[in-house]
PDB file of N, CA and C in Angstrom:
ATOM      1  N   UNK A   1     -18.055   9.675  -6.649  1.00  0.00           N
ATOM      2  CA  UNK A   1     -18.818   8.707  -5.880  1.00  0.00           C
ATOM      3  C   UNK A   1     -19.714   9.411  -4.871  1.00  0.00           C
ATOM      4  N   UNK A   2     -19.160  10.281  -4.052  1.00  0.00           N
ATOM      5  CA  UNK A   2     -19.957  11.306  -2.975  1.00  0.00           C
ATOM      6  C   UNK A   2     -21.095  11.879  -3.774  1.00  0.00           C
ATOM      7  N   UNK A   3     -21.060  12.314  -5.901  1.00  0.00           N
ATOM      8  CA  UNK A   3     -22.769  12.369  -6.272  1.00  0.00           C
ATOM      9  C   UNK A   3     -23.856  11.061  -6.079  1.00  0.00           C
ATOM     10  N   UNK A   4     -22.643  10.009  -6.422  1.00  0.00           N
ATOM     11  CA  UNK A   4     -23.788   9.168  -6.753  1.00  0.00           C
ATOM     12  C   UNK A   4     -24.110   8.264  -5.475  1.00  0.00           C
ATOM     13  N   UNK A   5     -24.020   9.340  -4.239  1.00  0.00           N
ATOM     14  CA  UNK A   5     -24.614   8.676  -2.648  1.00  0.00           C
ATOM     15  C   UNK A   5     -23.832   7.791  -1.813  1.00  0.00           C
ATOM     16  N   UNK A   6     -22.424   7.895  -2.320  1.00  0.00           N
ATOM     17  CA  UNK A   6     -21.163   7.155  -1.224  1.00  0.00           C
ATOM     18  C   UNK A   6     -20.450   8.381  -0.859  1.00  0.00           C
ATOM     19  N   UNK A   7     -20.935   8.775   0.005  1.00  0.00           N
ATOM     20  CA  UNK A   7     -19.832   9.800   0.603  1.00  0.00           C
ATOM     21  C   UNK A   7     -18.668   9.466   1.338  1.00  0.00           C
ATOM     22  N   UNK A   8     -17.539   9.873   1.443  1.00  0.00           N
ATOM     23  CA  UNK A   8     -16.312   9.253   1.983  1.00  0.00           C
ATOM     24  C   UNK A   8     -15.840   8.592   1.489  1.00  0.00           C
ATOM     25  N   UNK A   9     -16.452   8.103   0.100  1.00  0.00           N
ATOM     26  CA  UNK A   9     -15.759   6.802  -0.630  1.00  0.00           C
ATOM     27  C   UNK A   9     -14.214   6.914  -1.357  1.00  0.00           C
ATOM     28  N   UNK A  10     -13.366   6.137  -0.745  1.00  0.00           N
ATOM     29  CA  UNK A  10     -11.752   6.424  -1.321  1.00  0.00           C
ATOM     30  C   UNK A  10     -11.275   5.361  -1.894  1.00  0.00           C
ATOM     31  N   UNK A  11     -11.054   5.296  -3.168  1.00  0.00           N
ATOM     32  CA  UNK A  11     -10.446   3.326  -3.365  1.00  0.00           C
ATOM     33  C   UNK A  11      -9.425   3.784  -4.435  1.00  0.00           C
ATOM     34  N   UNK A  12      -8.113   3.568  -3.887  1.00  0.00           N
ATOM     35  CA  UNK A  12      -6.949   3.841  -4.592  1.00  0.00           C
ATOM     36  C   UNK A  12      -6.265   2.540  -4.929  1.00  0.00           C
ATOM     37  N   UNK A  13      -5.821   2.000  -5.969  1.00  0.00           N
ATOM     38  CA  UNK A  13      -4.830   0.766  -6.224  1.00  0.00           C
ATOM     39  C   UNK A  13      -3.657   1.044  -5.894  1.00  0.00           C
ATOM     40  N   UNK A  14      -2.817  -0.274  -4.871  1.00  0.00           N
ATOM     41  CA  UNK A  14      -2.040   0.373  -4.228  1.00  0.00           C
ATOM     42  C   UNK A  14      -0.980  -1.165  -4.307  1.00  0.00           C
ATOM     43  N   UNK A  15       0.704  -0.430  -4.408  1.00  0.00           N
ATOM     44  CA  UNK A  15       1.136  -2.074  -4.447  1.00  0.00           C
ATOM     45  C   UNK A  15       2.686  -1.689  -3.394  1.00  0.00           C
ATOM     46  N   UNK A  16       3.039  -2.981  -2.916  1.00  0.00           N
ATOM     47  CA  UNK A  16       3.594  -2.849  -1.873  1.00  0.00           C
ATOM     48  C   UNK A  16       4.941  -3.903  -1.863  1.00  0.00           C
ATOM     49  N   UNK A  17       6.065  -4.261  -1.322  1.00  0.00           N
ATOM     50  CA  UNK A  17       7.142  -4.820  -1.806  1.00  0.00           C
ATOM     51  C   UNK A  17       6.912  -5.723   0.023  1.00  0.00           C
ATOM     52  N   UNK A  18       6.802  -6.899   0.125  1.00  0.00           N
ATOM     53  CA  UNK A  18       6.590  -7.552   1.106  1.00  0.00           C
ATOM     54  C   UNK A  18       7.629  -8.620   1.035  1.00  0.00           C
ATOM     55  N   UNK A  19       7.919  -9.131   2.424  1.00  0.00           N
ATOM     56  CA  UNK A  19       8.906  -9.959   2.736  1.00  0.00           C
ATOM     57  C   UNK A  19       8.579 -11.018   3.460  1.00  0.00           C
ATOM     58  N   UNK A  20       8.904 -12.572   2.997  1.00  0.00           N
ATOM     59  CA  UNK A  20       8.010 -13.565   3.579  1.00  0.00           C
ATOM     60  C   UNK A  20       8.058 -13.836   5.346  1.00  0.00           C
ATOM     61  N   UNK A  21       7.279 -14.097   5.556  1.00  0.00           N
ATOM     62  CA  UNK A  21       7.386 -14.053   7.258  1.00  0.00           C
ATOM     63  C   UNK A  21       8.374 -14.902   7.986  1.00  0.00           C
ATOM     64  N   UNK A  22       9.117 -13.787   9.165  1.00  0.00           N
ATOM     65  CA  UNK A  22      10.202 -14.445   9.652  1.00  0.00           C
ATOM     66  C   UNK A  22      11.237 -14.302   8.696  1.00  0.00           C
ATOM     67  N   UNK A  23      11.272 -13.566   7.861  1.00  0.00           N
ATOM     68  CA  UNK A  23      13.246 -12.360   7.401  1.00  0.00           C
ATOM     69  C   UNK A  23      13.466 -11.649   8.385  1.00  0.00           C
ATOM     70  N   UNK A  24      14.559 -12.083   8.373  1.00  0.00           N
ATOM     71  CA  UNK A  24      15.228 -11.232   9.867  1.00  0.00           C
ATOM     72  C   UNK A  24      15.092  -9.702   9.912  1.00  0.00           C
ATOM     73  N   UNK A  25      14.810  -9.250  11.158  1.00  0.00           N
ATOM     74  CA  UNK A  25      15.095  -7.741  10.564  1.00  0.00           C
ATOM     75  C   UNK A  25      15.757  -7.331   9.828  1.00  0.00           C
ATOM     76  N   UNK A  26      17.505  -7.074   9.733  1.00  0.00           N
ATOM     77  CA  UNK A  26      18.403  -6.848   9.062  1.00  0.00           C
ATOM     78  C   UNK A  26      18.037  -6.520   7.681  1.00  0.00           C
ATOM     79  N   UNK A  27      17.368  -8.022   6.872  1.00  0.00           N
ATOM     80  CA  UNK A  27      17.509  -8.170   6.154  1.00  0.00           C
ATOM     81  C   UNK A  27      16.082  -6.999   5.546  1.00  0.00           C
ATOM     82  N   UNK A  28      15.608  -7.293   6.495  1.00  0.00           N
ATOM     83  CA  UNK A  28      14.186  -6.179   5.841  1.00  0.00           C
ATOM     84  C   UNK A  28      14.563  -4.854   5.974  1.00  0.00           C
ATOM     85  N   UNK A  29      15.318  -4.428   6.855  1.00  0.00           N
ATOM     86  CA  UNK A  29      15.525  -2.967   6.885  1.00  0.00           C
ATOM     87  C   UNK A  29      16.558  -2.854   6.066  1.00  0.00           C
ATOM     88  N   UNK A  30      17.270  -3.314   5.533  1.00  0.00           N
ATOM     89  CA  UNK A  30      18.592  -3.580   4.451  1.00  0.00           C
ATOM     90  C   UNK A  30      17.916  -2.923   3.140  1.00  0.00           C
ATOM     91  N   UNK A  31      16.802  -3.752   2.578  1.00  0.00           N
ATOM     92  CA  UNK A  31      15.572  -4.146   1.421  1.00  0.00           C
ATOM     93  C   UNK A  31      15.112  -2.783   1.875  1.00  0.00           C
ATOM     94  N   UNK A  32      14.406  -2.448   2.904  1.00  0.00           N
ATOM     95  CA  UNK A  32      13.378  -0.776   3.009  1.00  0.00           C
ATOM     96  C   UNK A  32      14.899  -0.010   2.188  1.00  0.00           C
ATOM     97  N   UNK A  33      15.727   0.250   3.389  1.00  0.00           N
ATOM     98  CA  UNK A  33      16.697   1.179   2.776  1.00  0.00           C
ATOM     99  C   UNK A  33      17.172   1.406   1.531  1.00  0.00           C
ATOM    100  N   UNK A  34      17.265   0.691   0.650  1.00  0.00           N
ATOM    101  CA  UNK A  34      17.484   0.576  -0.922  1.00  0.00           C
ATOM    102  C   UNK A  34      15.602   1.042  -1.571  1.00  0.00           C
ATOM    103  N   UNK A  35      15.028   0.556  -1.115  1.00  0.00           N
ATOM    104  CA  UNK A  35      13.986   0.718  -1.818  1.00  0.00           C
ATOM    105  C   UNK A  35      13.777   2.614  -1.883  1.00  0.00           C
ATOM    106  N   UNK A  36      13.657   2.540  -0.467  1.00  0.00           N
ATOM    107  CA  UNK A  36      13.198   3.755  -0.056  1.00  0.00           C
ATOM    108  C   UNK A  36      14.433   5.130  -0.870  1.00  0.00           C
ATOM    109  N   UNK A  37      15.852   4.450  -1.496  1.00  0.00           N
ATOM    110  CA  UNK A  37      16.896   5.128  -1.774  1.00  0.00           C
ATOM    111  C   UNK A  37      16.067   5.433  -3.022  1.00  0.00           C
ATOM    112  N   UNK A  38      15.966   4.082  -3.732  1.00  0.00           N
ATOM    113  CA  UNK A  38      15.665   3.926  -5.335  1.00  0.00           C
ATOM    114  C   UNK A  38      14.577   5.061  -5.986  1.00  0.00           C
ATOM    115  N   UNK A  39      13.069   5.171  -5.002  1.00  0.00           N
ATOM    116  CA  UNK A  39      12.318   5.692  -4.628  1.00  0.00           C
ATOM    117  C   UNK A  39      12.730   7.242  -4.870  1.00  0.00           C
ATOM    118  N   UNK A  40      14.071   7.514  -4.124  1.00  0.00           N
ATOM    119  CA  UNK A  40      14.146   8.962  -3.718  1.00  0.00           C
ATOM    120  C   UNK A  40      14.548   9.668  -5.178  1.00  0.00           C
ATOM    121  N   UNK A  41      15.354   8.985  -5.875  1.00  0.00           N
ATOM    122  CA  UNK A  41      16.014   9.171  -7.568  1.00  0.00           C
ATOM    123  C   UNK A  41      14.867  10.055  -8.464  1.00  0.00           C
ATOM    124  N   UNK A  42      15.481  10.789  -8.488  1.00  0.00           N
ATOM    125  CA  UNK A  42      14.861  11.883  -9.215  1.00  0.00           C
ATOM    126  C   UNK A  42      13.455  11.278 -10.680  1.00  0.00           C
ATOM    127  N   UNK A  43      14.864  10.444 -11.618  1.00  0.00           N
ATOM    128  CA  UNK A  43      14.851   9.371 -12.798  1.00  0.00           C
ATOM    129  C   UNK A  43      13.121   8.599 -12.566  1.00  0.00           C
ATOM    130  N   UNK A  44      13.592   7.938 -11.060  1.00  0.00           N
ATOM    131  CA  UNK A  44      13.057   6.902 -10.981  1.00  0.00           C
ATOM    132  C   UNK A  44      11.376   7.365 -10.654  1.00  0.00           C
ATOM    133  N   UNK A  45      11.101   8.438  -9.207  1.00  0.00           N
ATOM    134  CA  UNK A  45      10.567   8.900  -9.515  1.00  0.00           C
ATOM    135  C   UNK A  45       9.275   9.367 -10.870  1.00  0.00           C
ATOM    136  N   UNK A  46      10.210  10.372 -11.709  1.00  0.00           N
ATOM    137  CA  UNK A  46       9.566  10.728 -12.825  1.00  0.00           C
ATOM    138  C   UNK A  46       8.771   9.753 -13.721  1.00  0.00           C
ATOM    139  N   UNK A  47      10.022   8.903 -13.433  1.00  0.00           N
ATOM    140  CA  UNK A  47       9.132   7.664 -13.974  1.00  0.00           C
ATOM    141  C   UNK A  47       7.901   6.804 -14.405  1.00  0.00           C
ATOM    142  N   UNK A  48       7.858   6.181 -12.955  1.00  0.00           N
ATOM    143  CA  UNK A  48       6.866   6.226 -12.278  1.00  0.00           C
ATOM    144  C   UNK A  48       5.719   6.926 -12.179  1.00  0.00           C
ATOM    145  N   UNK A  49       5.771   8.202 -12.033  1.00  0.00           N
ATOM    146  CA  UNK A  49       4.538   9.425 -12.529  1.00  0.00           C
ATOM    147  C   UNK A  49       4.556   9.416 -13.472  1.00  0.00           C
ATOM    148  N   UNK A  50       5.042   9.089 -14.468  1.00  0.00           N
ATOM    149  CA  UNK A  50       4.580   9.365 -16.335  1.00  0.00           C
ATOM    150  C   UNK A  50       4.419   8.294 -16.576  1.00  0.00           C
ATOM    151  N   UNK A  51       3.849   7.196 -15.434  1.00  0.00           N
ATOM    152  CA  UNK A  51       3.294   5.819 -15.617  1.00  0.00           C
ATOM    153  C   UNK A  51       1.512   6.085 -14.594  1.00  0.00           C
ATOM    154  N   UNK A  52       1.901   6.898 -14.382  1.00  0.00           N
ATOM    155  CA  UNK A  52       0.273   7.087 -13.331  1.00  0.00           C
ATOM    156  C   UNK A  52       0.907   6.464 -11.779  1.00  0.00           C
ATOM    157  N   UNK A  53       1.579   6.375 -11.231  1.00  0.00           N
ATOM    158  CA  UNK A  53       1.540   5.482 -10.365  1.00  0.00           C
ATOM    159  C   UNK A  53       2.541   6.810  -9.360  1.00  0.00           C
ATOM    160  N   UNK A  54       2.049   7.034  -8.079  1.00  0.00           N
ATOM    161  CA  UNK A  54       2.209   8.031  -7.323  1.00  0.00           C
ATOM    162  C   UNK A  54       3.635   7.484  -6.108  1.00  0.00           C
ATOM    163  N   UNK A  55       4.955   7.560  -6.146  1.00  0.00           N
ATOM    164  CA  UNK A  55       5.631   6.802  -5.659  1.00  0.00           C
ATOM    165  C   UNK A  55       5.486   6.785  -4.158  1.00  0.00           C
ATOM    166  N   UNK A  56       5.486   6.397  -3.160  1.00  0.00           N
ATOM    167  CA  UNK A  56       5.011   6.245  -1.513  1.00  0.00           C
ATOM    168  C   UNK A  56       6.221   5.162  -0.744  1.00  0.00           C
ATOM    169  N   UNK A  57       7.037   5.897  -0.462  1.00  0.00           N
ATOM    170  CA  UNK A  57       8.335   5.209   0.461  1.00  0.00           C
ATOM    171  C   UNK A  57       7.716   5.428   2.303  1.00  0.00           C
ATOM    172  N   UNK A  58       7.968   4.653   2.454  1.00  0.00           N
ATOM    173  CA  UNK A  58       7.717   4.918   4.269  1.00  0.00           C
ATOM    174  C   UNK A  58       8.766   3.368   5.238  1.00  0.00           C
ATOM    175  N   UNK A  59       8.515   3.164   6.316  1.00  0.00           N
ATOM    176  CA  UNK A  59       9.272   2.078   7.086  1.00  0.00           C
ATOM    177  C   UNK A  59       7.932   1.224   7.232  1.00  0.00           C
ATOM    178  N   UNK A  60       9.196  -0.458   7.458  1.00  0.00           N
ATOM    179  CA  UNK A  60       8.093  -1.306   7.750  1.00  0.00           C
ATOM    180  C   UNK A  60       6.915  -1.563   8.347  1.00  0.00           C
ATOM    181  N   UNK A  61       7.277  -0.486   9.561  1.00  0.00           N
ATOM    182  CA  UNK A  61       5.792  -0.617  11.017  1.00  0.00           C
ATOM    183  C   UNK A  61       4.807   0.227  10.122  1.00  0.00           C
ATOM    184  N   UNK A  62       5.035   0.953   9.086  1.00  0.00           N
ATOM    185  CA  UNK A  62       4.010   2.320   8.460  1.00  0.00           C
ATOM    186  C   UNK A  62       3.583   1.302   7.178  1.00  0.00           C
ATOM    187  N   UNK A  63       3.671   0.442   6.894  1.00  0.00           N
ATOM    188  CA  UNK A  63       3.576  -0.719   5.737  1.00  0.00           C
ATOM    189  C   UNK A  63       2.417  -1.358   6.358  1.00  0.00           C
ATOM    190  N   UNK A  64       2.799  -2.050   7.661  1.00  0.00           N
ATOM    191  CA  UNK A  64       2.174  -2.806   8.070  1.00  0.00           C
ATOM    192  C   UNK A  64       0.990  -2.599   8.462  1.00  0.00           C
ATOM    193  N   UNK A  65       1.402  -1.208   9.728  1.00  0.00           N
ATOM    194  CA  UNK A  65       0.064  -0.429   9.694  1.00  0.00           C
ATOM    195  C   UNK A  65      -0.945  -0.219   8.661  1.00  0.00           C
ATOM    196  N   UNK A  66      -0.451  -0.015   7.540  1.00  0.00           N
ATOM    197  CA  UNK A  66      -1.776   0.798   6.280  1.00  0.00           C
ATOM    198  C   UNK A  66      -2.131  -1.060   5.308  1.00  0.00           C
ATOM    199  N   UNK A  67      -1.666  -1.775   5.603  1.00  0.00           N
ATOM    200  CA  UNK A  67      -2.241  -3.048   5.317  1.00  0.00           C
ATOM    201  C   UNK A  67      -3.191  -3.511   5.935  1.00  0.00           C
ATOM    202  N   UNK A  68      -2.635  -3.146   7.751  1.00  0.00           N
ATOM    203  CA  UNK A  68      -4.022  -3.357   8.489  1.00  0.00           C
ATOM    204  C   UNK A  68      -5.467  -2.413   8.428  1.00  0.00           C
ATOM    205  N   UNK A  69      -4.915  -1.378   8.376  1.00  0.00           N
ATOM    206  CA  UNK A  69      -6.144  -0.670   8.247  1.00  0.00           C
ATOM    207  C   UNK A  69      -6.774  -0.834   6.857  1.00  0.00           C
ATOM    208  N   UNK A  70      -6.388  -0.975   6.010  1.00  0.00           N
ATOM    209  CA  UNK A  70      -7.020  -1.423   4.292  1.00  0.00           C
ATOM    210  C   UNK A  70      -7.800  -3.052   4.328  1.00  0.00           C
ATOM    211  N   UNK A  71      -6.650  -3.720   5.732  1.00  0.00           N
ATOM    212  CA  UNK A  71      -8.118  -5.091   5.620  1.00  0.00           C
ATOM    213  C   UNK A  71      -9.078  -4.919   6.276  1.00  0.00           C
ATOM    214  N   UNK A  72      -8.930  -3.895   7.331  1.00  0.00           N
ATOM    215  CA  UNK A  72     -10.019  -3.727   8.475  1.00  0.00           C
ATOM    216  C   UNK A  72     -11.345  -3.081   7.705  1.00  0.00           C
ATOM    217  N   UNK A  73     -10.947  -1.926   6.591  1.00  0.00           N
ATOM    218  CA  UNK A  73     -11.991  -1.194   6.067  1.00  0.00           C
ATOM    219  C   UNK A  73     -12.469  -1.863   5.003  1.00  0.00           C
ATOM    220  N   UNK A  74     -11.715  -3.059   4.034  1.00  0.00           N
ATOM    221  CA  UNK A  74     -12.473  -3.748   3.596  1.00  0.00           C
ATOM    222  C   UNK A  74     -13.167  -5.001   3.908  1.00  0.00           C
ATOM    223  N   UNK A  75     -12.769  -5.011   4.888  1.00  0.00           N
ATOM    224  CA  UNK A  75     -13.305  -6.690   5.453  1.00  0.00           C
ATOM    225  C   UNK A  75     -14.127  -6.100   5.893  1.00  0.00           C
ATOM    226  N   UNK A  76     -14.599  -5.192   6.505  1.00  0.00           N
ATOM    227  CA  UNK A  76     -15.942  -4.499   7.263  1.00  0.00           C
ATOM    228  C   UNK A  76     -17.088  -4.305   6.131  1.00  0.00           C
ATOM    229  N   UNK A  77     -16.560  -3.531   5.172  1.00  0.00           N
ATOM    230  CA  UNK A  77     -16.987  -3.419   3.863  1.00  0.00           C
ATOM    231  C   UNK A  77     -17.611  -4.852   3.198  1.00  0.00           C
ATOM    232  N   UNK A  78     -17.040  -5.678   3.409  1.00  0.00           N
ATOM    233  CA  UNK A  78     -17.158  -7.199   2.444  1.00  0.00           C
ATOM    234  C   UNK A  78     -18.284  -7.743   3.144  1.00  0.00           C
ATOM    235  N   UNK A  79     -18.234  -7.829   4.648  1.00  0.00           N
ATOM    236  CA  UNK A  79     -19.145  -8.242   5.527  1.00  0.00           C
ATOM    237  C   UNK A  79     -20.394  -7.721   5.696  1.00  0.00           C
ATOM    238  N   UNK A  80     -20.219  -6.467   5.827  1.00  0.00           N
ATOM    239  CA  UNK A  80     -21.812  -5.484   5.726  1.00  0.00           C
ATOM    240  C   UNK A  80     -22.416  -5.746   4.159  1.00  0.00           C
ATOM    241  N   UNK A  81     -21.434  -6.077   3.392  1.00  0.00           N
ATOM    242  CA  UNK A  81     -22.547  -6.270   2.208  1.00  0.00           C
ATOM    243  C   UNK A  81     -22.847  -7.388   1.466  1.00  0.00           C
ATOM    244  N   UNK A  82     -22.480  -8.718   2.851  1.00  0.00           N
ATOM    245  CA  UNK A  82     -22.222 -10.078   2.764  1.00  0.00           C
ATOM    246  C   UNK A  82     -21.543 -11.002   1.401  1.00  0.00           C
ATOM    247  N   UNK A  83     -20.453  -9.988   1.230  1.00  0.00           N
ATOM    248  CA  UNK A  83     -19.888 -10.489   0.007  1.00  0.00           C
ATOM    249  C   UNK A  83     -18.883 -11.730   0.338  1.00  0.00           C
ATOM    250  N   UNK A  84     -18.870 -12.861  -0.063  1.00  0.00           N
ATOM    251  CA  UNK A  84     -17.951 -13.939   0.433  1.00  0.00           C
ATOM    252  C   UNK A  84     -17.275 -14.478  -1.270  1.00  0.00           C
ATOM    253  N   UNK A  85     -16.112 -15.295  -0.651  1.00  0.00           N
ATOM    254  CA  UNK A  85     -15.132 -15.478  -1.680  1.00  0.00           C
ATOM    255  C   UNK A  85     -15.664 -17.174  -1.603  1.00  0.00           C
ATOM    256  N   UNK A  86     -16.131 -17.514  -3.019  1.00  0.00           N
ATOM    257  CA  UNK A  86     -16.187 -19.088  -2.968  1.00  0.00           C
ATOM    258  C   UNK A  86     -15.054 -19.798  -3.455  1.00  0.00           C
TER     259      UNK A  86
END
């Protein structure tokens, strides 16, 4: 993309395991901890990479964070190039 005159341009597909609003903590850090276990498995892992898909465990506040910043850079994005959803 940086030949063809977007420099900086990064757009990765990215998927994320979310919990409806207002689960108690407990229950979400219960859910991270297993995930983040499942994640660590050698198996599971490998998996996953011999599917294309790059595995990425982190905690909820580091979830939340990189959701916000992915709407901030595309909603900025959507707006500067007045793209709207009908």
């Amino acid at each position: 993309m940086a030949e063809s005159g977007v420099p900086g341009f990064d757009l990765a597909a990215w998927n994320a395991l979310v919990a409806p609003r207002g689960t108690p903590r407990e229950i979400v850090s219960l859910l991270n901890a297993h995930v983040v276990a499942i994640l660590g498995e050698a198996d599971t892992r490998k998996r996953l990479i011999d599917l294309g898909v790059q595995p990425v465990s982190g905690t909820p506040k580091q979830l939340g964070a990189f959701i916000q910043s992915e709407t901030q850079k595309w909603g900025d994005l959507a707006r500067k190039a007045k793209i709207t959803a009908d």
